[in-house]
N, C-alpha and C. Protein backbone atom coordinates (compact mmCIF):
# COMPACT_ATOMS: atom_id res chain seq x y z
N UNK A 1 -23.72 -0.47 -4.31
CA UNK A 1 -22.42 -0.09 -4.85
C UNK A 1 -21.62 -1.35 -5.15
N UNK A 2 -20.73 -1.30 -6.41
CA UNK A 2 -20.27 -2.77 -6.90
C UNK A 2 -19.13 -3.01 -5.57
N UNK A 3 -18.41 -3.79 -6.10
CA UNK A 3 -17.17 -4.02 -4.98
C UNK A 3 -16.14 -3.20 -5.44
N UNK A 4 -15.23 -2.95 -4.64
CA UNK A 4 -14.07 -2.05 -5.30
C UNK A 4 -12.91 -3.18 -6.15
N UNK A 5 -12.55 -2.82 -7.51
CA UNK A 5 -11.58 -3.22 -7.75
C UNK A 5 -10.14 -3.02 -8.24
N UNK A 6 -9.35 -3.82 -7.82
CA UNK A 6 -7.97 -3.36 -8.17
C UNK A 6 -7.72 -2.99 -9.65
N UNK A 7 -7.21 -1.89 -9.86
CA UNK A 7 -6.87 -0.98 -10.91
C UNK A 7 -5.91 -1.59 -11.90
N UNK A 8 -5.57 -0.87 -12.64
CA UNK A 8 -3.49 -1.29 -13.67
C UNK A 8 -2.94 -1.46 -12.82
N UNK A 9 -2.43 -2.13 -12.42
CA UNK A 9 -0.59 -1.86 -11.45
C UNK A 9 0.70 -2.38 -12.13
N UNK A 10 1.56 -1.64 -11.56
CA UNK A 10 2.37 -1.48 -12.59
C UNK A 10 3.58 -3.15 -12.82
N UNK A 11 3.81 -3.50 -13.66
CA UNK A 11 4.32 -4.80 -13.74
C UNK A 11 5.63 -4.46 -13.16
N UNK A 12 5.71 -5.07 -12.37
CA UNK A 12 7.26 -6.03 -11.25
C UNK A 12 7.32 -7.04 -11.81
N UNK A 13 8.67 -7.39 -12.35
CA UNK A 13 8.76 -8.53 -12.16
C UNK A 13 9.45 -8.72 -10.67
N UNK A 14 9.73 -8.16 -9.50
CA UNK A 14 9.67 -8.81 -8.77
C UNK A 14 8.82 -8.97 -7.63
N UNK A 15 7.84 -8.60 -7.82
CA UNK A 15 6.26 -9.36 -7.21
C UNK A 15 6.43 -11.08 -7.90
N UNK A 16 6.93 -11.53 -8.54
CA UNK A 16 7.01 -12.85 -8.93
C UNK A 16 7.87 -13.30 -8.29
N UNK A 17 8.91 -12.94 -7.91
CA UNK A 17 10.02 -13.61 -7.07
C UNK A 17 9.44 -14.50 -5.77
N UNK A 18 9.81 -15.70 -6.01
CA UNK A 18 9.48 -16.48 -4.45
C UNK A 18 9.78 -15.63 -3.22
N UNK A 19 10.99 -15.13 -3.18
CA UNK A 19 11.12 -14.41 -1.69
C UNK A 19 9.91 -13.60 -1.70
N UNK A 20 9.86 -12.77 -2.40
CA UNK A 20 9.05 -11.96 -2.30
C UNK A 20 7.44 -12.31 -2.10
N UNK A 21 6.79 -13.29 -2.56
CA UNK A 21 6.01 -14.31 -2.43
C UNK A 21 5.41 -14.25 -1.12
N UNK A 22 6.41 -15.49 -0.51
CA UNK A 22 6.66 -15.44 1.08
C UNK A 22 6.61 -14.30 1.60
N UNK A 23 7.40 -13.27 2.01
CA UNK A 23 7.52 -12.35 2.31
C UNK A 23 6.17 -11.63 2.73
N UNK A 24 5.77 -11.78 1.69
CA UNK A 24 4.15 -10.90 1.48
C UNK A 24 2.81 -12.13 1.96
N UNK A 25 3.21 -13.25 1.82
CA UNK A 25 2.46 -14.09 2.60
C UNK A 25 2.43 -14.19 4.25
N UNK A 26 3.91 -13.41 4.67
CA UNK A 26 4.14 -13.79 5.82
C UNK A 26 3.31 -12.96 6.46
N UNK A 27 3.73 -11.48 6.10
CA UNK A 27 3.19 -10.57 6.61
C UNK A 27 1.72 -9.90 6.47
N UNK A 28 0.57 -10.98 5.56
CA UNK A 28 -0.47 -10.80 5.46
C UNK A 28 -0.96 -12.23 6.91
N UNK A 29 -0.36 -12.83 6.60
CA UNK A 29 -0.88 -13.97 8.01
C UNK A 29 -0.49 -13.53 9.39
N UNK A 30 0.69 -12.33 9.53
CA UNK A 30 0.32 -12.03 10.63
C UNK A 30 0.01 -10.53 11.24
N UNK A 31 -1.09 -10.42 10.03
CA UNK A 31 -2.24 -9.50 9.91
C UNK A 31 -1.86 -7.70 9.49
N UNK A 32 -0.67 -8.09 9.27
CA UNK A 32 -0.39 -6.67 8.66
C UNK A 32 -1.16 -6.11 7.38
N UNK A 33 -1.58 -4.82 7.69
CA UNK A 33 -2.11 -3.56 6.84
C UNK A 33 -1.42 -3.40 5.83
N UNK A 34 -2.24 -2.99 4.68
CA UNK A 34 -1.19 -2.67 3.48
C UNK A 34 -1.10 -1.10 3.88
N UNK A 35 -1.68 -0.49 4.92
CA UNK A 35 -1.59 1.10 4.93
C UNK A 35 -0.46 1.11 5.82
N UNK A 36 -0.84 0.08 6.93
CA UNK A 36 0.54 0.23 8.33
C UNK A 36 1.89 0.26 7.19
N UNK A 37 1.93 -0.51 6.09
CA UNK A 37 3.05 -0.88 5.60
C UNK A 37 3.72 0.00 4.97
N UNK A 38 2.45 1.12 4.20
CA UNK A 38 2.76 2.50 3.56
C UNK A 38 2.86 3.70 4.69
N UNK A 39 2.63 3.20 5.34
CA UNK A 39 3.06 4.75 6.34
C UNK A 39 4.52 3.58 6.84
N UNK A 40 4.74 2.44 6.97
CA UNK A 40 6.14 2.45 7.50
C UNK A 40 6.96 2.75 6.50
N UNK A 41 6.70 2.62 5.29
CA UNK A 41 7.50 2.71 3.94
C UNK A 41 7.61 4.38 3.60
N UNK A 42 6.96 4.91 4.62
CA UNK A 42 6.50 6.48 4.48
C UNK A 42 8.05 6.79 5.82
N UNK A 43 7.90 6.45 6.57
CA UNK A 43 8.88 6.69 7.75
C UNK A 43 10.44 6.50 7.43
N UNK A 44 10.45 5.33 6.56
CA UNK A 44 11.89 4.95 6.34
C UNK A 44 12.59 5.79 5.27
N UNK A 45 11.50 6.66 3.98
CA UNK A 45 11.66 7.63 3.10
C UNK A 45 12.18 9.15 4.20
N UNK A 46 11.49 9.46 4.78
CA UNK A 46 11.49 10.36 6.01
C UNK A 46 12.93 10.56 6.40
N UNK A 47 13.19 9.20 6.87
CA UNK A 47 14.45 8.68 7.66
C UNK A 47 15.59 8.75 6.63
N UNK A 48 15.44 8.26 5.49
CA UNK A 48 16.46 8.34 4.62
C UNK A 48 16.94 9.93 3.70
N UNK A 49 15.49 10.46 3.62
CA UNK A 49 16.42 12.26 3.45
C UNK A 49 16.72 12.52 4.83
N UNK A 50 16.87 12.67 6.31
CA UNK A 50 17.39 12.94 7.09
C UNK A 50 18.65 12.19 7.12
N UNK A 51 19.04 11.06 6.27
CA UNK A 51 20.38 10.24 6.89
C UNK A 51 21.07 11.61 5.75
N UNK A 52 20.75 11.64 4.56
CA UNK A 52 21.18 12.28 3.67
C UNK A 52 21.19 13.89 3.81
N UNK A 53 20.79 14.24 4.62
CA UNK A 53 20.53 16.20 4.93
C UNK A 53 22.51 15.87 5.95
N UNK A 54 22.35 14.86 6.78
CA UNK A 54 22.84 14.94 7.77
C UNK A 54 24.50 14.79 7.17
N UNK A 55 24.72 14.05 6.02
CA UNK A 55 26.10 13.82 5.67
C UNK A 55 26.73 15.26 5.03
N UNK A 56 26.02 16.33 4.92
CA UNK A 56 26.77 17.65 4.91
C UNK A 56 27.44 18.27 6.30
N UNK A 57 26.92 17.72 7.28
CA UNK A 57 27.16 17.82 8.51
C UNK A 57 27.85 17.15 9.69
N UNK A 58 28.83 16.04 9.27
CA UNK A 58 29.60 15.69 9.74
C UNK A 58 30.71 15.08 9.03
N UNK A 59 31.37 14.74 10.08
CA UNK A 59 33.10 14.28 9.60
C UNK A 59 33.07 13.11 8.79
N UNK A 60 32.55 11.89 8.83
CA UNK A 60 32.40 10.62 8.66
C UNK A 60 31.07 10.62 7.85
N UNK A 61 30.81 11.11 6.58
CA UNK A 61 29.67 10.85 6.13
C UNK A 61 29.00 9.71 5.91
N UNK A 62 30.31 8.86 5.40
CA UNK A 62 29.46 7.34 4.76
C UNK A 62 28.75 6.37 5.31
N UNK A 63 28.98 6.60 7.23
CA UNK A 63 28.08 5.95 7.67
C UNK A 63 26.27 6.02 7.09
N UNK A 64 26.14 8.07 7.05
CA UNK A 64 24.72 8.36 6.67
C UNK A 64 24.46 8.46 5.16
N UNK A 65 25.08 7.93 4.13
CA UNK A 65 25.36 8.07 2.88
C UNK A 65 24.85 6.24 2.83
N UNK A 66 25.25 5.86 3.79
CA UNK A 66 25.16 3.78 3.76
C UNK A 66 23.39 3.98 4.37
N UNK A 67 23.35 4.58 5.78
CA UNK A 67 22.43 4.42 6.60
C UNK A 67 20.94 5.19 5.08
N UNK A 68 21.22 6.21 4.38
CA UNK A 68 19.73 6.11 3.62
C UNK A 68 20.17 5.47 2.76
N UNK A 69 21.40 4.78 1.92
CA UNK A 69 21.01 4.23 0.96
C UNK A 69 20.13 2.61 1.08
N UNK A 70 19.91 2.36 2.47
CA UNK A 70 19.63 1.26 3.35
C UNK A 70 17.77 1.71 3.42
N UNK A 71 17.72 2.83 3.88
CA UNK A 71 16.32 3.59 4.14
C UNK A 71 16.05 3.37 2.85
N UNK A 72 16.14 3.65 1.96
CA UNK A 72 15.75 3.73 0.57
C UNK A 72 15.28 2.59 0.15
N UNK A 73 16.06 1.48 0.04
CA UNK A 73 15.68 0.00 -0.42
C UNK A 73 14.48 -0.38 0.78
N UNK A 74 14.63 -0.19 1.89
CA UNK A 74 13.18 -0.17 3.03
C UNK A 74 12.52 0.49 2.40
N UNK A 75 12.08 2.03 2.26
CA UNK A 75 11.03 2.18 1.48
C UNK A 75 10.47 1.52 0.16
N UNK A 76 11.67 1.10 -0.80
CA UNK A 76 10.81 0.74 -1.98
C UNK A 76 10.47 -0.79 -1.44
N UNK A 77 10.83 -1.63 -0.98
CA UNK A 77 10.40 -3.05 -0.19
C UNK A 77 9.10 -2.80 0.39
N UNK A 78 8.35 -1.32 1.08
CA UNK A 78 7.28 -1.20 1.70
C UNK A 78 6.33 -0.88 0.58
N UNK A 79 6.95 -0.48 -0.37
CA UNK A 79 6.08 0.08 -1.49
C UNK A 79 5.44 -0.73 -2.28
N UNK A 80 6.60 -2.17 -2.61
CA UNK A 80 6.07 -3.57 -3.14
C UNK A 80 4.95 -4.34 -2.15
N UNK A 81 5.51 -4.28 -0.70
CA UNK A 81 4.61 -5.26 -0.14
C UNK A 81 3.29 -4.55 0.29
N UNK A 82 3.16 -3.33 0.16
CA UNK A 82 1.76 -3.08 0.46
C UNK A 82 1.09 -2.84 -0.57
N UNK A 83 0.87 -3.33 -1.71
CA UNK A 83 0.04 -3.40 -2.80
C UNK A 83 0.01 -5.28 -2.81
N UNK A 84 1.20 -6.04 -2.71
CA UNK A 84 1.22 -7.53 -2.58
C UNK A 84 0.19 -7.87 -1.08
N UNK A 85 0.07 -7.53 0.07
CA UNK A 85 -0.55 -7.66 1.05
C UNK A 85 -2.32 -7.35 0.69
N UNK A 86 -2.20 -6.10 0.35
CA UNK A 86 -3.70 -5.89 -0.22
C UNK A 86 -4.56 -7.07 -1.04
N UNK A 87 -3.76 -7.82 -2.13
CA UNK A 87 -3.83 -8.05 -2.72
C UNK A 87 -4.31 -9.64 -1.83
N UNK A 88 -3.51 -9.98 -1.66
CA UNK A 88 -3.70 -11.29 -0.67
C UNK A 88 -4.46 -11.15 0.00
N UNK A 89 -5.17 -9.91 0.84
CA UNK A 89 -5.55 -9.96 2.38
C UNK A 89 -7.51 -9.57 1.50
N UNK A 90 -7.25 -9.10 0.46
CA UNK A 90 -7.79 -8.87 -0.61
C UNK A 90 -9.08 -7.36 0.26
N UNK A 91 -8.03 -6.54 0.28
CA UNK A 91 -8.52 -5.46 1.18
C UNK A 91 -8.15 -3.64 0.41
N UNK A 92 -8.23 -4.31 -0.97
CA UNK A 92 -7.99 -3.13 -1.60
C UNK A 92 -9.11 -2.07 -1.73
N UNK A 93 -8.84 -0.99 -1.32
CA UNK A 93 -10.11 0.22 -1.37
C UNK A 93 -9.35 1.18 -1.89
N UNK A 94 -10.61 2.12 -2.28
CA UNK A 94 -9.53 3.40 -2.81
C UNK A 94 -9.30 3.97 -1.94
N UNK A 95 -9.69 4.08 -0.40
CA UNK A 95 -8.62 4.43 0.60
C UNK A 95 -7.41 4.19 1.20
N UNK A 96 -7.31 3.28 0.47
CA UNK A 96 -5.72 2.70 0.36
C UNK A 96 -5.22 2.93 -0.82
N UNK A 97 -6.21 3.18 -1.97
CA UNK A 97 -4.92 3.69 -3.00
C UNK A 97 -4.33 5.28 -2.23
N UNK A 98 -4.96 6.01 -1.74
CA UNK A 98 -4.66 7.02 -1.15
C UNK A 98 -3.52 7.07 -0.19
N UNK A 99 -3.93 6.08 0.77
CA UNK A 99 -2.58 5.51 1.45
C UNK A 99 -0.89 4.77 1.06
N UNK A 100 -1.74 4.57 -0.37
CA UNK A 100 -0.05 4.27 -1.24
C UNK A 100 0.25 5.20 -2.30
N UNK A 101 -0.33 6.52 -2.37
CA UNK A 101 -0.45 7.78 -3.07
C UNK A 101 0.80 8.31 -2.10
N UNK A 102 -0.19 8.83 -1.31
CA UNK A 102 0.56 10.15 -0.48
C UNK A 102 1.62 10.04 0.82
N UNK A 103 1.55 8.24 0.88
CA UNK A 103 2.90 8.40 2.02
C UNK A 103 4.12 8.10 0.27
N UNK A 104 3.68 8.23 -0.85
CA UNK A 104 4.89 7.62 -1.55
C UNK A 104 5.10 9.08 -1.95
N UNK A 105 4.66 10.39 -1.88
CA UNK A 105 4.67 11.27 -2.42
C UNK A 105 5.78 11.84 -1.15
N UNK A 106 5.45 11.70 0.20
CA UNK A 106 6.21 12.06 1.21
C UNK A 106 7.24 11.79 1.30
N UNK A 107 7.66 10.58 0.98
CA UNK A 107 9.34 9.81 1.07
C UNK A 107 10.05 10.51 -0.02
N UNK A 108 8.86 10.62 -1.62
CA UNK A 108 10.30 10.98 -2.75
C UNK A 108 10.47 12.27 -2.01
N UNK A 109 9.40 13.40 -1.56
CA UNK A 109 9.77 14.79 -1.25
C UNK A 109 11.17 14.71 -0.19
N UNK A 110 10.67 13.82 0.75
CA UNK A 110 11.90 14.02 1.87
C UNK A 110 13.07 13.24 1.35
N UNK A 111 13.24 12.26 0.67
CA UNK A 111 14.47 11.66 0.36
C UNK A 111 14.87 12.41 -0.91
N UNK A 112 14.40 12.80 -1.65
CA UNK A 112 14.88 14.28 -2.77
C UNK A 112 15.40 15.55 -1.99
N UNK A 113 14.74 16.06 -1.15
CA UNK A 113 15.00 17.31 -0.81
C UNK A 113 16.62 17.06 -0.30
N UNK A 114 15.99 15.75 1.11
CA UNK A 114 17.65 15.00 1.37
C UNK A 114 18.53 15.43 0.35
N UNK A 115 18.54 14.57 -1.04
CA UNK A 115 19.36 14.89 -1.71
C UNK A 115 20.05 16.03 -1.79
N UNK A 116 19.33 17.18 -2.25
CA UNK A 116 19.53 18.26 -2.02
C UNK A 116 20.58 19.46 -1.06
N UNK A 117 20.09 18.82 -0.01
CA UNK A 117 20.75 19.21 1.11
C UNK A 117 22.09 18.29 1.66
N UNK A 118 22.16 17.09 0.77
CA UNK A 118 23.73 16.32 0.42
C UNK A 118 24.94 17.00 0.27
N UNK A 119 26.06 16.25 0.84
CA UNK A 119 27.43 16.85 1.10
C UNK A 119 27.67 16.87 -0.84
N UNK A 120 27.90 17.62 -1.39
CA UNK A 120 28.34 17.43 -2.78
C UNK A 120 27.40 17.60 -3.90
N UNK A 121 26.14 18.06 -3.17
CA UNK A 121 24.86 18.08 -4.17
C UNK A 121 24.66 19.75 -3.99
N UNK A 122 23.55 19.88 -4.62
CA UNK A 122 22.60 21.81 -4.70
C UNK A 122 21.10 21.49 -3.67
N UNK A 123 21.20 22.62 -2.88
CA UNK A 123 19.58 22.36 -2.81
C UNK A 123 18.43 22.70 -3.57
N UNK A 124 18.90 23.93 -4.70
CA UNK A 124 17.96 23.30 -5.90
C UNK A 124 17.87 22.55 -6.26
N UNK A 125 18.83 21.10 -6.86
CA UNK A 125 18.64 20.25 -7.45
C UNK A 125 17.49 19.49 -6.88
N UNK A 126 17.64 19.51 -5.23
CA UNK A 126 16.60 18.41 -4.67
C UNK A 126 15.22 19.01 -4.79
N UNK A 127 14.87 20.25 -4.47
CA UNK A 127 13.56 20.77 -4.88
C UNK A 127 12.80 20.55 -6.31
N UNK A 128 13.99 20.65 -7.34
CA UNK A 128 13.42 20.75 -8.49
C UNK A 128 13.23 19.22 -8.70
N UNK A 129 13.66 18.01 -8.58
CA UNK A 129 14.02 17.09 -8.27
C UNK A 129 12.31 16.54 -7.78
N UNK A 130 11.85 17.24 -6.86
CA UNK A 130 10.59 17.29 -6.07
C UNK A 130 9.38 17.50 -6.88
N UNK A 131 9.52 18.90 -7.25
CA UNK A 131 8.33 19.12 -7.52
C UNK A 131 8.53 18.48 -9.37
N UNK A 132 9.07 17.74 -9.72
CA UNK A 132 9.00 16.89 -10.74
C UNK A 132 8.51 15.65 -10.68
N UNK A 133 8.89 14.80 -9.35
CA UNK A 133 8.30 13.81 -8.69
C UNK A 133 6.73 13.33 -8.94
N UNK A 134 6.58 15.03 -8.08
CA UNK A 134 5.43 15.23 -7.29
C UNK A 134 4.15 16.01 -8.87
N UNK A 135 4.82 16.17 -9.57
CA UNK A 135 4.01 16.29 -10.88
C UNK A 135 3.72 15.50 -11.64
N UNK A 136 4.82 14.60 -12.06
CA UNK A 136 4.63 13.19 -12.71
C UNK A 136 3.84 12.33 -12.25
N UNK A 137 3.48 12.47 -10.89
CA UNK A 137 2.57 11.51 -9.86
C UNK A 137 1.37 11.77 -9.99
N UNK A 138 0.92 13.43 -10.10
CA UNK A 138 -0.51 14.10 -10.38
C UNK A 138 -0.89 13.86 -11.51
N UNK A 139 0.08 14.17 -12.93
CA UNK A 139 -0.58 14.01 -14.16
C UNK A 139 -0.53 12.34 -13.84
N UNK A 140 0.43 11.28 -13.66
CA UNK A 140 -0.81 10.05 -13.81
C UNK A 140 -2.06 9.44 -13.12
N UNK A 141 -2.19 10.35 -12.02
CA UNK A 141 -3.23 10.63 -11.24
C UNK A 141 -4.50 11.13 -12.38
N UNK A 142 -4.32 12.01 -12.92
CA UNK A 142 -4.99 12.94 -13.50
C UNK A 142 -5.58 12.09 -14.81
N UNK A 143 -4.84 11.54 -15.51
CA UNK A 143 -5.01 10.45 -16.53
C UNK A 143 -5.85 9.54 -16.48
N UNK A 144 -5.78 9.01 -14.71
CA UNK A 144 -6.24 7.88 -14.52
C UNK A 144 -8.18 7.90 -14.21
N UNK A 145 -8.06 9.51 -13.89
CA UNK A 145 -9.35 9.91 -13.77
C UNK A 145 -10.18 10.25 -14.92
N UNK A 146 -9.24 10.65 -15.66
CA UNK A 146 -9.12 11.12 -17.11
C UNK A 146 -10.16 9.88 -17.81
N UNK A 147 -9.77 8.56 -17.10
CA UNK A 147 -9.91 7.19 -18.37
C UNK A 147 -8.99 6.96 -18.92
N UNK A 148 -7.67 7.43 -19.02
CA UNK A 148 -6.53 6.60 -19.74
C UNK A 148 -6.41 5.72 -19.36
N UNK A 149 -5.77 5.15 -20.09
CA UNK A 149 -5.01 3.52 -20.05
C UNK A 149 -3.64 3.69 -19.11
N UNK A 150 -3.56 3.27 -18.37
CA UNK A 150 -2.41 3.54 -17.91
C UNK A 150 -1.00 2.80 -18.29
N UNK A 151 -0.11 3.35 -18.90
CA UNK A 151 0.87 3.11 -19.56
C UNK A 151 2.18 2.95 -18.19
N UNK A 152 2.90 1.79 -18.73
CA UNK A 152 4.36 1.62 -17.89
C UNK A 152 5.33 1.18 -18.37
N UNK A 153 5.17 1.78 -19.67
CA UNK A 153 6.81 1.84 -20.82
C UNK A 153 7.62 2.28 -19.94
N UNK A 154 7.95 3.07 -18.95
CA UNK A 154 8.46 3.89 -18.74
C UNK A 154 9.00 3.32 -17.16
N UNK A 155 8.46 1.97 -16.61
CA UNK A 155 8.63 1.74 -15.30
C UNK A 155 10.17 1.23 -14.90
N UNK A 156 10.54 1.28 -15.81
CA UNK A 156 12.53 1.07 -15.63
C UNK A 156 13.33 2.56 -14.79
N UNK A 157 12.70 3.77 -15.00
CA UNK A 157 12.85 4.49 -14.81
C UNK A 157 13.17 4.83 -12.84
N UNK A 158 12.48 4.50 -12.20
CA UNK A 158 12.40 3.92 -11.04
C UNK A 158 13.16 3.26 -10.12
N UNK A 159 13.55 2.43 -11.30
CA UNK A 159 14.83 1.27 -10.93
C UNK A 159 16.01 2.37 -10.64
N UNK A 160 16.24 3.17 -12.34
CA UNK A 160 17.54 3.73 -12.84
C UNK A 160 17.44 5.21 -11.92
N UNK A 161 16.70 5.24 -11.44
CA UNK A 161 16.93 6.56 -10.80
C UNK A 161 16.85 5.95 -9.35
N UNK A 162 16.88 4.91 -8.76
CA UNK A 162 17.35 4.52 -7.61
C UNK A 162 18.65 3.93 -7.53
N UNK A 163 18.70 3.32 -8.23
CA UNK A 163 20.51 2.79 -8.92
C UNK A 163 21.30 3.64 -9.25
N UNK A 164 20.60 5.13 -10.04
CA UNK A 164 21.68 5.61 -9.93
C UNK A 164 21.84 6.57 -8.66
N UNK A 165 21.15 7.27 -8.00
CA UNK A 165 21.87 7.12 -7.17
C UNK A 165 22.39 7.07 -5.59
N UNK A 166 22.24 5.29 -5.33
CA UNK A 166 22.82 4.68 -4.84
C UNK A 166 24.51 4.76 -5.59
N UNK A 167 24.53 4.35 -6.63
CA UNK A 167 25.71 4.41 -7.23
C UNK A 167 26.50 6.15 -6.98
N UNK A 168 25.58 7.30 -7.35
CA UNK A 168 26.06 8.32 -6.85
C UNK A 168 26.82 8.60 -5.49
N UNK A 169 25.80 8.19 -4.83
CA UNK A 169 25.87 8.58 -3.78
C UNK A 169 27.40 7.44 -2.93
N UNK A 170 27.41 6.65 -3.36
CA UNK A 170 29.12 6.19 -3.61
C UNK A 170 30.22 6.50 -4.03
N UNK A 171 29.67 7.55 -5.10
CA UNK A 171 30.89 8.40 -5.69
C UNK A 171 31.13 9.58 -5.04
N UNK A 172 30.06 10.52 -4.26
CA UNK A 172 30.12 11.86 -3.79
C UNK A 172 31.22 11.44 -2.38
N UNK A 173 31.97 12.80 -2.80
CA UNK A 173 32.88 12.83 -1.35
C UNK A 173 33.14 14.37 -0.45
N UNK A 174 32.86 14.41 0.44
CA UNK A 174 32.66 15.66 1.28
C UNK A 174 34.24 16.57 0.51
């Protein structure tokens, strides 16, 4: 069987960033998993729709409105460095694309639904919100099995729907 090799991934420019560099050097020298990194990047998604379920439910929201918009940037930071770690530690398998599949499928579900269940939001919105996620993820799944080319016109999208909202979620008020 040949060796396994790394696939399209999608262009960052900040996988080029020196911090980021380091960062991902550090934590491949002291022997971190690119999976440990996706299940922690899986936990902090987790953590961040619970900061966000929870600000319908108390007096003082913005602490948990600050506390996931904090979870959030941790997950996508786990999401960069465990494809950068792989990469370095040069330990990419497709059991780890699996491992950066389905803990990333877990965080949008729980930090969407979060949404959802937000002081000022619908909990349809976060479901539908979900299973849009969680479709867009299968069909390029599906593509990729397919033989497409995998296309990332579209990888700004990511950014703008984390920016916005962070930015939302600054504007919503109980």
């Amino acid at each position: 069987m040949d060796s396994y090799q790394v696939g399209d991934r999608r262009p960052l420019a900040s996988r080029s960033w020196k911090i980021s560099e380091r960062i991902a050097r550090w934590l491949a020298r002291r022997g971190a998993t690119p999976n440990a990194i996706s299940i922690a990047g899986m936990f902090c998604g987790i953590a961040a729709g619970i900061m966000f379920f929870e600000t319908s439910r108390v007096s003082h929201p913005w602490i948990f409105w600050l506390g996931g918009a904090v979870l959030v940037q941790l997950r996508l930071l786990a999401n960069l460095y465990d494809g950068m770690v792989a990469v370095l530690r040069q330990v990419a398998s497709p059991v780890g694309e699996l491992f950066n599949e389905i803990p990333d499928r877990v965080s949008d579900a729980a930090t969407l639904i979060g949404f959802g269940y937000a002081a000022g939001s619908h909990l349809l919105l976060g479901f539908v919100a979900t299973i849009f996620a969680i479709f867009l993820a299968y069909l390029r799944a599906e593509g990729k099995v397919a033989g497409a080319h995998q296309e990332f016109w579209l990888r700004w999208i990511q950014s703008h729907v984390r920016d916005s909202s962070d930015f939302g979620m600054r504007l919503i008020r109980p």
